[in-house]
C-alpha atoms as a PDB file:
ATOM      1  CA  UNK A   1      89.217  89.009 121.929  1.00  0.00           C
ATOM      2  CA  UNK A   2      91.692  91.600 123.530  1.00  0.00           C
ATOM      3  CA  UNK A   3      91.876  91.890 126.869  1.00  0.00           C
ATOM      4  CA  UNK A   4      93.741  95.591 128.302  1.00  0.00           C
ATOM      5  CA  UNK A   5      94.619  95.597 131.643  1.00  0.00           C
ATOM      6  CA  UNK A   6      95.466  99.299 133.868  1.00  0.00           C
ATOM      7  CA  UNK A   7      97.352  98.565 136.634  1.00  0.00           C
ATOM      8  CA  UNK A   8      97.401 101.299 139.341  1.00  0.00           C
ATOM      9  CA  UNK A   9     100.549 101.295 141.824  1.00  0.00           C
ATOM     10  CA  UNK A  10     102.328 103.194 144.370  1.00  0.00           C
ATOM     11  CA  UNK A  11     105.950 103.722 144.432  1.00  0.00           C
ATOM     12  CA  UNK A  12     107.472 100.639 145.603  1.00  0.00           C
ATOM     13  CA  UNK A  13     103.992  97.942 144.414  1.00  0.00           C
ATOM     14  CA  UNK A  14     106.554  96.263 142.308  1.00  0.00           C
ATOM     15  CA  UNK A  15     105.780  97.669 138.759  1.00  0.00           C
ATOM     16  CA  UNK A  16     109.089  98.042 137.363  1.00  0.00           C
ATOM     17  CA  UNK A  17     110.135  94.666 138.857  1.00  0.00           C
ATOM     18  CA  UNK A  18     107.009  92.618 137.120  1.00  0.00           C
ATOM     19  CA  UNK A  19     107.545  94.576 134.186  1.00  0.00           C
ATOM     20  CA  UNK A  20     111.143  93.303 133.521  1.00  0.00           C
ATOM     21  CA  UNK A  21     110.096  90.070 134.564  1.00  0.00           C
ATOM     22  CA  UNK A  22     107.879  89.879 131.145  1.00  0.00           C
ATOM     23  CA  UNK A  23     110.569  91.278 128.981  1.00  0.00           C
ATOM     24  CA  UNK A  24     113.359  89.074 129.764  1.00  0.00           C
ATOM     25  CA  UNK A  25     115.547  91.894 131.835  1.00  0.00           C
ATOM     26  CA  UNK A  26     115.068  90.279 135.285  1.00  0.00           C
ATOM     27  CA  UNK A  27     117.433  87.521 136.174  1.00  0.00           C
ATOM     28  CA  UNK A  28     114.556  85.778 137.754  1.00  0.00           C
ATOM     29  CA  UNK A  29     112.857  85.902 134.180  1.00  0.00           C
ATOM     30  CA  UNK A  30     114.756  82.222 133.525  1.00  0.00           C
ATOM     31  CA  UNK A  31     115.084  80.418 136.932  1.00  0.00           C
ATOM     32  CA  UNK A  32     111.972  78.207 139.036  1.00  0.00           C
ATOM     33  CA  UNK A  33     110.034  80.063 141.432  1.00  0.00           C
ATOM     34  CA  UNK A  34     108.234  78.163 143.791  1.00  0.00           C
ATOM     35  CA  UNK A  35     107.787  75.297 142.043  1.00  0.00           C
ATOM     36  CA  UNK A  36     106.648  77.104 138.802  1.00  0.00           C
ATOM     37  CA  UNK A  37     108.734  78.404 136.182  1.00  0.00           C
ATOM     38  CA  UNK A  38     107.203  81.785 134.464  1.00  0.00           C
ATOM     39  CA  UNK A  39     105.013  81.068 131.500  1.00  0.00           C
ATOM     40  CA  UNK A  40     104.675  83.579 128.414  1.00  0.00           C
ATOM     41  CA  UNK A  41     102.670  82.647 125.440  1.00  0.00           C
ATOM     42  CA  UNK A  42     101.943  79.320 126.584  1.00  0.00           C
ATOM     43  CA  UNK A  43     105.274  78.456 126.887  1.00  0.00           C
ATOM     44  CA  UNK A  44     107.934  78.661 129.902  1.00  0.00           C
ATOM     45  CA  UNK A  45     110.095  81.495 129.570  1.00  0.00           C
ATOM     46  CA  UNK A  46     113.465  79.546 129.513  1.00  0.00           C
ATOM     47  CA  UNK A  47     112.103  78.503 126.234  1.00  0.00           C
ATOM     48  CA  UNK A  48     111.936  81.761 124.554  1.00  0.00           C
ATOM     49  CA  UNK A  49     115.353  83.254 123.435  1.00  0.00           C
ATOM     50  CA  UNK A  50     115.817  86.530 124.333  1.00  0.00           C
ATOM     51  CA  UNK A  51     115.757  88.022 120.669  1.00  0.00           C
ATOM     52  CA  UNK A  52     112.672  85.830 119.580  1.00  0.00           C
ATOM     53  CA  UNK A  53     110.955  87.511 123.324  1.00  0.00           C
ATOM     54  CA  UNK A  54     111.543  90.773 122.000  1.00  0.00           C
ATOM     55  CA  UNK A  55     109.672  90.380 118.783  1.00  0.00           C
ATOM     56  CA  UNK A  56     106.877  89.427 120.345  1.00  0.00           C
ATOM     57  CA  UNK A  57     106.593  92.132 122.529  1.00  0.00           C
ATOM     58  CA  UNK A  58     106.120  95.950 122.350  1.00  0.00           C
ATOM     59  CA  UNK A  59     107.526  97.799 124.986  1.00  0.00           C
ATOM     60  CA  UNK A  60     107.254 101.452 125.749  1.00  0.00           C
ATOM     61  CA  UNK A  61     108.525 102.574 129.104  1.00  0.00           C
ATOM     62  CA  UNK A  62     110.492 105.679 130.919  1.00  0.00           C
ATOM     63  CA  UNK A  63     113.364 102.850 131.367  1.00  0.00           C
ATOM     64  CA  UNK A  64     113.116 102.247 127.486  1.00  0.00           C
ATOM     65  CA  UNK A  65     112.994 105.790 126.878  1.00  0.00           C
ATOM     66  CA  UNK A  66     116.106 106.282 129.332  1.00  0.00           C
ATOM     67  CA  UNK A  67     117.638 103.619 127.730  1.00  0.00           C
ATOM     68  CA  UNK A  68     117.294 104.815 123.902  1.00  0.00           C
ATOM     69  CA  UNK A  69     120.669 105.759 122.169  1.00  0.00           C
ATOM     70  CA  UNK A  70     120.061 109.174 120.807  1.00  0.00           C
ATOM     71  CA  UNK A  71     123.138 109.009 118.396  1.00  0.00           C
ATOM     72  CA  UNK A  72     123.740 111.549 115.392  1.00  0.00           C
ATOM     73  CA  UNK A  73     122.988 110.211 112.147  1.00  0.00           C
ATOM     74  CA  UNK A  74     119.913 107.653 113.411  1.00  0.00           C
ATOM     75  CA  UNK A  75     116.860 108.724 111.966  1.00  0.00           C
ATOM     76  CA  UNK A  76     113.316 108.593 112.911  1.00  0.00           C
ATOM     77  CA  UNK A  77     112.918 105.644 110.720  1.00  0.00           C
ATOM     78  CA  UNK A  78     115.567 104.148 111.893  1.00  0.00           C
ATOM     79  CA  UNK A  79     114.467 103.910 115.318  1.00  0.00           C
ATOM     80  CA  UNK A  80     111.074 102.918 114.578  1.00  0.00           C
ATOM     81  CA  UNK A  81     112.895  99.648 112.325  1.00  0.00           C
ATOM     82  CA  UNK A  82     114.494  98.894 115.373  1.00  0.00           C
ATOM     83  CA  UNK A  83     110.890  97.719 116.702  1.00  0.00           C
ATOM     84  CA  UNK A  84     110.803  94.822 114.418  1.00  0.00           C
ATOM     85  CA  UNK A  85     113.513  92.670 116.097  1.00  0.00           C
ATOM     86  CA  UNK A  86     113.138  94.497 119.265  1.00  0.00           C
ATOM     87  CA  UNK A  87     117.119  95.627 119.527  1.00  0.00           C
ATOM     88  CA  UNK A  88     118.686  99.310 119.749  1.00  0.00           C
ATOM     89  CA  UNK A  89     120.676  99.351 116.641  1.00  0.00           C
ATOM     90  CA  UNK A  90     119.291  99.536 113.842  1.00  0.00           C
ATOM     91  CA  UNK A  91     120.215  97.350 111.277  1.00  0.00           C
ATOM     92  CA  UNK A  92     119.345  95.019 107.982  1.00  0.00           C
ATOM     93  CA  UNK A  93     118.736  96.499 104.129  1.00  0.00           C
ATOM     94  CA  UNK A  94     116.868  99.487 104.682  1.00  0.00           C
ATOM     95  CA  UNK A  95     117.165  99.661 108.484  1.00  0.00           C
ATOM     96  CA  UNK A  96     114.243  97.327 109.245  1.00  0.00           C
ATOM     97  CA  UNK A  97     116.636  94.433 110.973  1.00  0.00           C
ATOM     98  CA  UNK A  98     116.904  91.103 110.234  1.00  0.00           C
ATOM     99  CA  UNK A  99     115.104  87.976 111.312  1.00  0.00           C
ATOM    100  CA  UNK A 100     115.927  85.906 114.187  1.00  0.00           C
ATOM    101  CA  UNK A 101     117.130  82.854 111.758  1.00  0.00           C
ATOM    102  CA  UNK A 102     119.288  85.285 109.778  1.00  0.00           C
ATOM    103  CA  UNK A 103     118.605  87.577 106.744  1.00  0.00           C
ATOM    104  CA  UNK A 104     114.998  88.848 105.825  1.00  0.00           C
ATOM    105  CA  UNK A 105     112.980  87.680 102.517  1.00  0.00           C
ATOM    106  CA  UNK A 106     112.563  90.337  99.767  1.00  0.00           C
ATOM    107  CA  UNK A 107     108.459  89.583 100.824  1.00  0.00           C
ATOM    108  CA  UNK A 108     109.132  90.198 104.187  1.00  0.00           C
ATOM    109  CA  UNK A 109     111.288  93.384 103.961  1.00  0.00           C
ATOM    110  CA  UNK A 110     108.869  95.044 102.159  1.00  0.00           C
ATOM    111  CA  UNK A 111     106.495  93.959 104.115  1.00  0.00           C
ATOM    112  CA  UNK A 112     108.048  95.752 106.893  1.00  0.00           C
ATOM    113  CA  UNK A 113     109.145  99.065 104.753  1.00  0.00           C
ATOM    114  CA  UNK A 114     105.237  99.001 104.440  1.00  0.00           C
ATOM    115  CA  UNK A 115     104.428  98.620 108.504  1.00  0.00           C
ATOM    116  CA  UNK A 116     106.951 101.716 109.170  1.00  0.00           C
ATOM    117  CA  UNK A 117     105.404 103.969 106.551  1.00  0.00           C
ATOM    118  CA  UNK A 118     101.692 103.177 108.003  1.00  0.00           C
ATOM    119  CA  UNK A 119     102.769 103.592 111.748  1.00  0.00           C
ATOM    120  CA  UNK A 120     104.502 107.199 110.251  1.00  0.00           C
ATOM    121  CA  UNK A 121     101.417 108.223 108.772  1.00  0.00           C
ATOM    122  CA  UNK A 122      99.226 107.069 111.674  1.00  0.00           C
ATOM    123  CA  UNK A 123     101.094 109.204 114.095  1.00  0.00           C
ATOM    124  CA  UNK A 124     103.305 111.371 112.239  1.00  0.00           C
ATOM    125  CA  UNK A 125     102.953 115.043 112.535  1.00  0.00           C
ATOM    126  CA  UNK A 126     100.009 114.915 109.993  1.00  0.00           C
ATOM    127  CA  UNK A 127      98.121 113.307 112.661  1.00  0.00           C
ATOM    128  CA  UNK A 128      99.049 115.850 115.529  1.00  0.00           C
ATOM    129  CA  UNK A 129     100.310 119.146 113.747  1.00  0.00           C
ATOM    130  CA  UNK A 130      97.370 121.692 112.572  1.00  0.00           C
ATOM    131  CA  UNK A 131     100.176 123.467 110.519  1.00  0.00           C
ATOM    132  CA  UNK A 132     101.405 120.889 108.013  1.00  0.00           C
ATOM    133  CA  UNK A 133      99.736 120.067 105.015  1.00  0.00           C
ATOM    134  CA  UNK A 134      99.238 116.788 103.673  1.00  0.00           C
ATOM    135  CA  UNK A 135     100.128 114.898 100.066  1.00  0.00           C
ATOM    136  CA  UNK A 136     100.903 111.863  99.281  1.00  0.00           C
ATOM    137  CA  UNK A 137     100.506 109.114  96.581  1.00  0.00           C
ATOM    138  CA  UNK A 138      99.754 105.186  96.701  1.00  0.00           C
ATOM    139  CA  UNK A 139     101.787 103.740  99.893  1.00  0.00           C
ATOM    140  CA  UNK A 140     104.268 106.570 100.092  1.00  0.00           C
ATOM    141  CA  UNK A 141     104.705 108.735 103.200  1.00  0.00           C
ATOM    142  CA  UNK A 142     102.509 111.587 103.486  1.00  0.00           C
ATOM    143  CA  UNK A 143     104.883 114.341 102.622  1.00  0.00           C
ATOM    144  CA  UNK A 144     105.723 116.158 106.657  1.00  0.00           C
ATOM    145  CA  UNK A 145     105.532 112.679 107.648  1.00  0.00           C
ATOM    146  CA  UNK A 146     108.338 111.339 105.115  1.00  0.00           C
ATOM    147  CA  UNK A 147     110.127 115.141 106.459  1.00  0.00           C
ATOM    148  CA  UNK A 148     109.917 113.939 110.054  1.00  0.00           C
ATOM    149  CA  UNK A 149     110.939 110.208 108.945  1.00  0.00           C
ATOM    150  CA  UNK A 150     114.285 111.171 107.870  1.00  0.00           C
ATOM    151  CA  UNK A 151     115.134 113.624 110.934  1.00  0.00           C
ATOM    152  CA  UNK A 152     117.682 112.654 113.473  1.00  0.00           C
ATOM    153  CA  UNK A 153     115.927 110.910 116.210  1.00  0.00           C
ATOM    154  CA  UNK A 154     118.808 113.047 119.160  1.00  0.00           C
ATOM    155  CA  UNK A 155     117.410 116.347 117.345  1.00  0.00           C
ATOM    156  CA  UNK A 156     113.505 115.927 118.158  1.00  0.00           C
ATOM    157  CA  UNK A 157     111.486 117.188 121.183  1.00  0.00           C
ATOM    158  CA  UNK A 158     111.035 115.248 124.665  1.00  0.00           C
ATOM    159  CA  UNK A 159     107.122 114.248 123.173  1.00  0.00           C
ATOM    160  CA  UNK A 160     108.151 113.769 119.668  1.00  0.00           C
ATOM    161  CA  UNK A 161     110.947 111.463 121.284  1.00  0.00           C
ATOM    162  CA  UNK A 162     108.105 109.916 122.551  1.00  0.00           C
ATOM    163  CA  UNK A 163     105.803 109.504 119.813  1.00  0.00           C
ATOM    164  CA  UNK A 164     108.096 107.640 117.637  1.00  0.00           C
ATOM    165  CA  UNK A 165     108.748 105.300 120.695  1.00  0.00           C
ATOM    166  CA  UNK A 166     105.274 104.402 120.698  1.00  0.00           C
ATOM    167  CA  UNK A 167     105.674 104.122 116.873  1.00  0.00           C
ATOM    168  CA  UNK A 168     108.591 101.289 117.495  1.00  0.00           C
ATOM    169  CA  UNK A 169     106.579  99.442 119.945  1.00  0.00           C
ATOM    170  CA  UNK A 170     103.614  98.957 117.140  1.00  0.00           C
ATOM    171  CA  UNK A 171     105.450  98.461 113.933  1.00  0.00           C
ATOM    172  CA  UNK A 172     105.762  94.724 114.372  1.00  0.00           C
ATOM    173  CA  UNK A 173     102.451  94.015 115.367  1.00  0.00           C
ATOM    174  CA  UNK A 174     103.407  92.233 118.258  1.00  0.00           C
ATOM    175  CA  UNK A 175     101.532  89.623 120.536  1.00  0.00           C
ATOM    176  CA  UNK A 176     101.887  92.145 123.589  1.00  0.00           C
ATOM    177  CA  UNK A 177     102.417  95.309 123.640  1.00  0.00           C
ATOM    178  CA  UNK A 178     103.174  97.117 127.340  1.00  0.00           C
ATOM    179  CA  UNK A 179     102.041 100.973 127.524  1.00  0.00           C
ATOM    180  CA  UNK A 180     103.902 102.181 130.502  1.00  0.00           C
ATOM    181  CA  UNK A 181     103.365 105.285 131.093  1.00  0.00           C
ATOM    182  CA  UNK A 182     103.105 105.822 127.329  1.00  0.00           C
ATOM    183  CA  UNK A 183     102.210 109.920 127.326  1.00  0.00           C
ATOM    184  CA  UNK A 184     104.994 111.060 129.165  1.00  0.00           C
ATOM    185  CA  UNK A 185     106.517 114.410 127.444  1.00  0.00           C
ATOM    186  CA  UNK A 186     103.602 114.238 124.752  1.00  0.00           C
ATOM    187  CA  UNK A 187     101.527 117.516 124.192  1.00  0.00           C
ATOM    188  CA  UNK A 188      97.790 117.152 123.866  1.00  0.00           C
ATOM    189  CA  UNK A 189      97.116 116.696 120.111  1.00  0.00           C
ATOM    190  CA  UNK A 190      99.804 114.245 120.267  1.00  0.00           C
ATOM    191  CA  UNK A 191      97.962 112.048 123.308  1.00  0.00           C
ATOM    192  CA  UNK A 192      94.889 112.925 120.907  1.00  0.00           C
ATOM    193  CA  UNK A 193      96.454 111.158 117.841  1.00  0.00           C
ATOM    194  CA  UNK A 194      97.552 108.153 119.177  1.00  0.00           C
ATOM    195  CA  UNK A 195      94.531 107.515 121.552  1.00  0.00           C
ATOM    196  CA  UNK A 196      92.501 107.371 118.388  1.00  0.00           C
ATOM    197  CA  UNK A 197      95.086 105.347 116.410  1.00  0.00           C
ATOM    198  CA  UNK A 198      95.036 103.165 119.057  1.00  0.00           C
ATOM    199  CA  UNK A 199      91.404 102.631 118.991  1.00  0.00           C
ATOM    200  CA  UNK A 200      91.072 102.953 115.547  1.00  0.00           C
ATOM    201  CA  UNK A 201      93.213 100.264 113.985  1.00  0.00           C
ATOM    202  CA  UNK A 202      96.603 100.569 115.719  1.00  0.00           C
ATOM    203  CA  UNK A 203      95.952  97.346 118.182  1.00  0.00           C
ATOM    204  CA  UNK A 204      94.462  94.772 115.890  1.00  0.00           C
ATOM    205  CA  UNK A 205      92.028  91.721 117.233  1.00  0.00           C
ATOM    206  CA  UNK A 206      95.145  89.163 117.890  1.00  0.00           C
ATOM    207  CA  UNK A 207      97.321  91.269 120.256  1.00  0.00           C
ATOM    208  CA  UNK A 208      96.933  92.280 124.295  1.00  0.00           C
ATOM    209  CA  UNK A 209      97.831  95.579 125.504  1.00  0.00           C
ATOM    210  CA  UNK A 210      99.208  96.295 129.238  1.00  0.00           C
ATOM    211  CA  UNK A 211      98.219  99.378 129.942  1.00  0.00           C
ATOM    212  CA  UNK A 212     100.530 100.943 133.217  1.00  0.00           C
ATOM    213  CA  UNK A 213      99.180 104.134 134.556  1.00  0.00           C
ATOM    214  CA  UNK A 214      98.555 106.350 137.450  1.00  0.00           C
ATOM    215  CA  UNK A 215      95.003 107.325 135.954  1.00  0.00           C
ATOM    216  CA  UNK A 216      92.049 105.930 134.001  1.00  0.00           C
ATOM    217  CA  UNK A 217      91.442 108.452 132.227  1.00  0.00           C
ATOM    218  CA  UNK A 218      94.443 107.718 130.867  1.00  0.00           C
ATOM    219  CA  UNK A 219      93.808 104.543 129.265  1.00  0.00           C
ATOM    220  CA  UNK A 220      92.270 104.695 125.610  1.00  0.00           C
ATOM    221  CA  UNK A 221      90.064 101.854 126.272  1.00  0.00           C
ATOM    222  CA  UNK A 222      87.022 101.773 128.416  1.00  0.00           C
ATOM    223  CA  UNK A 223      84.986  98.472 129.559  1.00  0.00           C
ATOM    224  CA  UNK A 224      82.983  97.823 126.671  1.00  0.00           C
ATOM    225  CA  UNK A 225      86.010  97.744 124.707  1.00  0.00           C
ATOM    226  CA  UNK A 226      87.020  94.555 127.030  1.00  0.00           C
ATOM    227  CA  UNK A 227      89.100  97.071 129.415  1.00  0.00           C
ATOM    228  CA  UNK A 228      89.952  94.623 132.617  1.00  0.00           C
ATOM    229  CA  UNK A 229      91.412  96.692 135.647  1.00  0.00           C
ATOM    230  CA  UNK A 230      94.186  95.482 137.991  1.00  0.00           C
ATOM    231  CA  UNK A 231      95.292  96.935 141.021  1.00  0.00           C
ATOM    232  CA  UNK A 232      98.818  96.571 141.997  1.00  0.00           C
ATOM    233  CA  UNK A 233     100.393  96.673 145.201  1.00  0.00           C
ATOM    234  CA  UNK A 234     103.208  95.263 147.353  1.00  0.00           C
ATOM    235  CA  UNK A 235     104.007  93.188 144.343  1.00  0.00           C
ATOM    236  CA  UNK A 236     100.061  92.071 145.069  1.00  0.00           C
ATOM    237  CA  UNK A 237      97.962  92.708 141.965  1.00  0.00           C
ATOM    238  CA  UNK A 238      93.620  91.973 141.573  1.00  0.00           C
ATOM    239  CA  UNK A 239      91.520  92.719 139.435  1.00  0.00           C
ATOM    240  CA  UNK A 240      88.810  95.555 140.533  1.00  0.00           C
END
């Protein structure tokens, strides 16, 4: 069963700070507090390398966006490839990385050729763009979609930008995925599209989403879906 979580927080409830904490970027992510030691997926954190951690997890955030390279030359596909092992660069045969022991199976490669053309045709601009027309054939791209695949990620809009973050976070199909203020810069038939991807097959029944927001409304989930709702503040979080 998933469980989603909203948090709502002020400036200064401690957010960013619990955020990095999960993903590894807080120094504090790998040393004993009080007595404890920070547990993620069952296992203390000091246990996960860093590159297996960010496998696991699907991050979209204004630091990640902030944080993107936009270099000339790195394509939309490229960036969403990058989601699989969780780095910046992309990298591997056919830009979809490598695994963490080394070089990819032929099995596995495809496998993930195949993840970056569905999360392209779930929320590529056939899903949010009235203008373009659609064609496609077997597992190929939808035609605007394998257009928009091969653009350079620096050239594309603020909420395109945005979209194919989203995109990066999903293509692994990772344990967790964290939704931090996951609209930001998109227009509304783009928060259209990938509410109802979400709902409709994006998250599947083995992964937990985090969902960060200001808003409920916000959130693509409601309570019968198993929405849970923390409140977070002073670095104090309960659930409502």
């Amino acid at each position: 069963m998933i469980t989603w979580n909203v948090d709502y927080f002020w400036l200064g409830s401690g957010k960013t700070t619990l955020l990095s904490l999960l993903t590894g970027d807080h120094p504090q992510s790998y040393t004993q507090r009080g007595g404890s030691y920070l547990e993620l997926f069952s296992r203390p954190r000091q246990r996960i390398p860093t590159p297996l951690l960010r496998s696991l997890i699907g991050v979209v955030s204004p630091e990640l966006a902030n944080a993107y390279p936009r270099r000339a030359g790195v394509s939309v596909f490229d960036v969403v490839g990058t989601g699989f092992d969780g780095g910046f660069v992309p990298g591997g045969k056919d830009g979809v990385g490598n695994s963490v022991e080394g070089m990819l199976s032929d099995e596995v490669r495809q496998w993930r050729i195949k993840r970056v053309r569905e999360v392209l045709n779930g929320l590529g601009p056939t899903s949010w763009d009235a203008d373009v027309n659609s064609f496609a054939t077997g597992d190929d791209l939808l035609a605007p979609n394998d257009i928009f695949a091969k653009r350079d990620f620096v050239d594309l809009s603020a909420g395109e930008q945005s979209i194919v973050l989203l995109m990066r976070a999903l293509v692994s199909r990772p344990q967790l995925v964290l939704l931090d203020e996951v609209w930001s810069g998109m227009d509304e038939n783009m928060v259209r599209a990938a509410r109802h991807y979400l709902r409709e097959g994006g998250i599947g029944p083995d992964q937990a989403v985090v969902v960060i927001s200001h808003w409920e409304e916000e959130v693509p989930w409601t309570v019968q879906d198993g929405l849970k709702i923390f409140k977070l503040e002073n670095g104090e979080g309960r659930e409502l």
